[in-house]
Protein backbone atom coordinates (compact mmCIF):
# COMPACT_ATOMS: atom_id res chain seq x y z
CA UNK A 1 0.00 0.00 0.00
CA UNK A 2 1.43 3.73 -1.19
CA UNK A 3 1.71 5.92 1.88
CA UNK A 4 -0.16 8.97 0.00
CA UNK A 5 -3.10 6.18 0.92
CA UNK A 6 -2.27 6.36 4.52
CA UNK A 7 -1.90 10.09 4.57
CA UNK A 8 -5.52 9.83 2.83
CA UNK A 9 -6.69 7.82 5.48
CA UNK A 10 -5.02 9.98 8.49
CA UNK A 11 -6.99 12.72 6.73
CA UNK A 12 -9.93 11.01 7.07
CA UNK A 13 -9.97 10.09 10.56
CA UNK A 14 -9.00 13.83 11.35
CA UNK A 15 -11.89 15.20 9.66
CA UNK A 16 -14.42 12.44 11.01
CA UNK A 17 -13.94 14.41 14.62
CA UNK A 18 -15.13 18.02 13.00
CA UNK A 19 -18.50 17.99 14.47
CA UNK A 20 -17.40 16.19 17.82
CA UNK A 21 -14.99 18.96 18.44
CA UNK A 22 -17.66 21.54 17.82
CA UNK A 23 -20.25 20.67 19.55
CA UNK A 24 -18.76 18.37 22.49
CA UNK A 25 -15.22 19.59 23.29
CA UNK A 26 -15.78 22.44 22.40
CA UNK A 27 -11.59 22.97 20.86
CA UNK A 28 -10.15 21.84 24.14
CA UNK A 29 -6.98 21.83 22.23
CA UNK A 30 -7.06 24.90 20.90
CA UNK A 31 -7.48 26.53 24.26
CA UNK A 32 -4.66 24.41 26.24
CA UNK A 33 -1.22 24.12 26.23
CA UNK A 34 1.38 25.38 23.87
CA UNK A 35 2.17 25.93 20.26
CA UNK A 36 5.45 26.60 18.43
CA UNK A 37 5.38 29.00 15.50
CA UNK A 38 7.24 30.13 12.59
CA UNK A 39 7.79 33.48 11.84
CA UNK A 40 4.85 33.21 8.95
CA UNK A 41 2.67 31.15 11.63
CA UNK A 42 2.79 33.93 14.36
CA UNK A 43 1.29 36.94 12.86
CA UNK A 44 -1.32 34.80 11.39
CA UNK A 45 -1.79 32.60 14.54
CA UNK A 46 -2.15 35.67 17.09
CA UNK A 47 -4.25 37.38 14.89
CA UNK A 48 -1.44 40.16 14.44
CA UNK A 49 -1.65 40.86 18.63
CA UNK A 50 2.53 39.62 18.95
CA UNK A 51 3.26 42.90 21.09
CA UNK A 52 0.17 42.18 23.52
CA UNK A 53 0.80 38.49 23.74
CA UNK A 54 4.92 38.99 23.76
CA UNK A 55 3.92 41.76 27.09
CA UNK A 56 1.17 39.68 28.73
CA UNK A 57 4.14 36.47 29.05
CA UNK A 58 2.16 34.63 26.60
CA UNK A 59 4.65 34.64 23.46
CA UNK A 60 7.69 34.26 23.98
CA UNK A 61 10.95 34.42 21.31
CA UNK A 62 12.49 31.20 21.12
CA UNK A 63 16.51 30.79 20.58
CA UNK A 64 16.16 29.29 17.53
CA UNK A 65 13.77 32.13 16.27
CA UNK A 66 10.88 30.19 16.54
CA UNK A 67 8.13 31.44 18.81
CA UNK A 68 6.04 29.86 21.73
CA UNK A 69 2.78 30.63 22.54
CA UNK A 70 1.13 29.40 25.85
CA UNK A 71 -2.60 28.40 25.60
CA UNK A 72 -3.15 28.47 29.11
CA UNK A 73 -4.76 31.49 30.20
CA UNK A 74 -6.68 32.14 27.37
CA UNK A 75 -7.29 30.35 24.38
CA UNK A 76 -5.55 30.54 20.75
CA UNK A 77 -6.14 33.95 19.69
CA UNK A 78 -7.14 32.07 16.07
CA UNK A 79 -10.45 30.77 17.85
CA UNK A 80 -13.56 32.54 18.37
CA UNK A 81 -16.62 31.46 19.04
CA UNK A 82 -15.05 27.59 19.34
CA UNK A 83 -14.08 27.69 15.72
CA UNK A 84 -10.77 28.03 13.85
CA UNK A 85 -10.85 31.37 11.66
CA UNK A 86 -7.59 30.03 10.12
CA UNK A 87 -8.73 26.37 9.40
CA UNK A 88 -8.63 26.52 5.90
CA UNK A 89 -5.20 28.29 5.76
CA UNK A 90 -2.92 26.60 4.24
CA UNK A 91 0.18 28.68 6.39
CA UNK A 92 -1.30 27.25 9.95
CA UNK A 93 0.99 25.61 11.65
CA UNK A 94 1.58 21.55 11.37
CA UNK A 95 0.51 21.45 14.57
CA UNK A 96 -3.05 22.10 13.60
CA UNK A 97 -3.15 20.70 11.01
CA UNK A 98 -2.31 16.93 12.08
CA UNK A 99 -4.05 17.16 15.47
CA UNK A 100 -4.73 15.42 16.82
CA UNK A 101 -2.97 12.16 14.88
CA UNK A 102 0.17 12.58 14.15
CA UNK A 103 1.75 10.15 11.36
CA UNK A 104 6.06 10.62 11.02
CA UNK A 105 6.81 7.89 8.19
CA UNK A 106 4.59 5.06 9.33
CA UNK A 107 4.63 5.31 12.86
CA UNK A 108 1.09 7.18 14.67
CA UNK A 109 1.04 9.25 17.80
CA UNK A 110 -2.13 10.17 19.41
CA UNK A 111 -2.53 12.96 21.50
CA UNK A 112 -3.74 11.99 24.80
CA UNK A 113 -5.28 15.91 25.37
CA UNK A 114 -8.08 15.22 22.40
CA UNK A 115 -11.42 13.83 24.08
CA UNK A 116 -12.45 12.00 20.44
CA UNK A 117 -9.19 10.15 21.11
CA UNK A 118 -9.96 9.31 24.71
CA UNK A 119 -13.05 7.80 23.81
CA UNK A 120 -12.06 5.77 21.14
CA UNK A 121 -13.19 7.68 17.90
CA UNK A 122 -9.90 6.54 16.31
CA UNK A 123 -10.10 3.41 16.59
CA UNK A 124 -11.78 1.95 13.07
CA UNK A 125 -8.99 4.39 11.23
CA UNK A 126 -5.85 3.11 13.91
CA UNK A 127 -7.07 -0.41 12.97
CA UNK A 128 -7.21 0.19 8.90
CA UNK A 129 -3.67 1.94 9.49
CA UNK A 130 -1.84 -0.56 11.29
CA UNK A 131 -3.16 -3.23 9.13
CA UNK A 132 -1.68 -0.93 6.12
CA UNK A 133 1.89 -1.40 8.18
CA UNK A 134 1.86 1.33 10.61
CA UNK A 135 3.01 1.32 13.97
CA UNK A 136 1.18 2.47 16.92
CA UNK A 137 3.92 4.50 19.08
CA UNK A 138 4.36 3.61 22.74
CA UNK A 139 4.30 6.70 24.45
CA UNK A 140 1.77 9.19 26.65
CA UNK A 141 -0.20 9.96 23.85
CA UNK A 142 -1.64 6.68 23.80
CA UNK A 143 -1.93 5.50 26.60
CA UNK A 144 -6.16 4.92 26.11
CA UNK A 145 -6.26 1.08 25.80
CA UNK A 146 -6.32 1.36 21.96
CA UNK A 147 -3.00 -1.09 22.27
CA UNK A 148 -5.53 -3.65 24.12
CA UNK A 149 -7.70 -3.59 21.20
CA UNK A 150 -4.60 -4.15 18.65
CA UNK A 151 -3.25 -7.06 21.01
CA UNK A 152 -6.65 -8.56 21.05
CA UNK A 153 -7.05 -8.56 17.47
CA UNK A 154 -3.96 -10.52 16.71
CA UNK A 155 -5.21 -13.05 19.44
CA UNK A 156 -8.63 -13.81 17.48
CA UNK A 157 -6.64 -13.75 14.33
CA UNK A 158 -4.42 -16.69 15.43
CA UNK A 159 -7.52 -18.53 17.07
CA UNK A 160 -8.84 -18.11 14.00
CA UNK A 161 -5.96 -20.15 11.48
């Protein structure tokens, strides 16, 4: 299988949540947390407000010229009213764009902060993906049972031949 089909399918699980993170989360992970930006991604990010987010401790300059931006106190200065003015942008930040799967060659983090992931929305795309040859990373993000499901699936298979 081409991996252009697994970025399809990555795709497709991401927008599958749209209307879960509308109307029952609410963006939760636009409103938590941090984000690092480009110098393209921060004007457009902030919503051109650098100087009032750079005084109010919320962006700060990184050393590699990057910038941070805390979601903490408030949330992304790109959401209003729960939805993303920049969604469609194609200059928003990776970040954004992947979240809240995140697919580097064929391996697949999940981000423990997203509640569709915590309740198991994933799983049907997870299960198509690692069957394609993708790996399901061991790490925080994941840590939701989803590798139960995988383990128990290669169980029944073997019962099965």
């Amino acid at each position: 299988m081409s991996y252009s089909k697994i970025l399809l399918i990555a795709d497709e699980a991401r927008r599958s949540i749209g209307e879960f993170c509308n109307t029952e989360c609410h963006a939760y992970c636009c409103r938590k947390g941090y984000l690092i930006l480009n110098a393209v991604q921060v004007d457009l990010v902030t919503q051109n407000k650098c100087l009032e987010l750079t005084k109010s401790g919320s962006l700060k300059v990184l050393e590699n010229g990057n910038y941070s931006l805390f979601l903490g106190d408030e949330s992304c200065p790109s959401l209003s009213e729960g939805k993303c003015l920049i969604h469609q942008n194609q200059k928003r930040p990776d970040a954004c764009k992947q979240f809240p799967l995140f697919l580097v060659d064929y391996r697949i983090k999940l981000s423990q902060r997203c509640m569709a992931v915590r309740i198991g929305k994933f799983y049907p795309f997870i299960s198509t993906l690692i069957k394609l040859g993708c790996t399901l990373e061991k790490n925080d993000f994941n840590d939701f049972g989803y590798e139960s499901f995988f383990k128990l699936e290669k169980h029944e298979k073997r019962a099965l031949t």
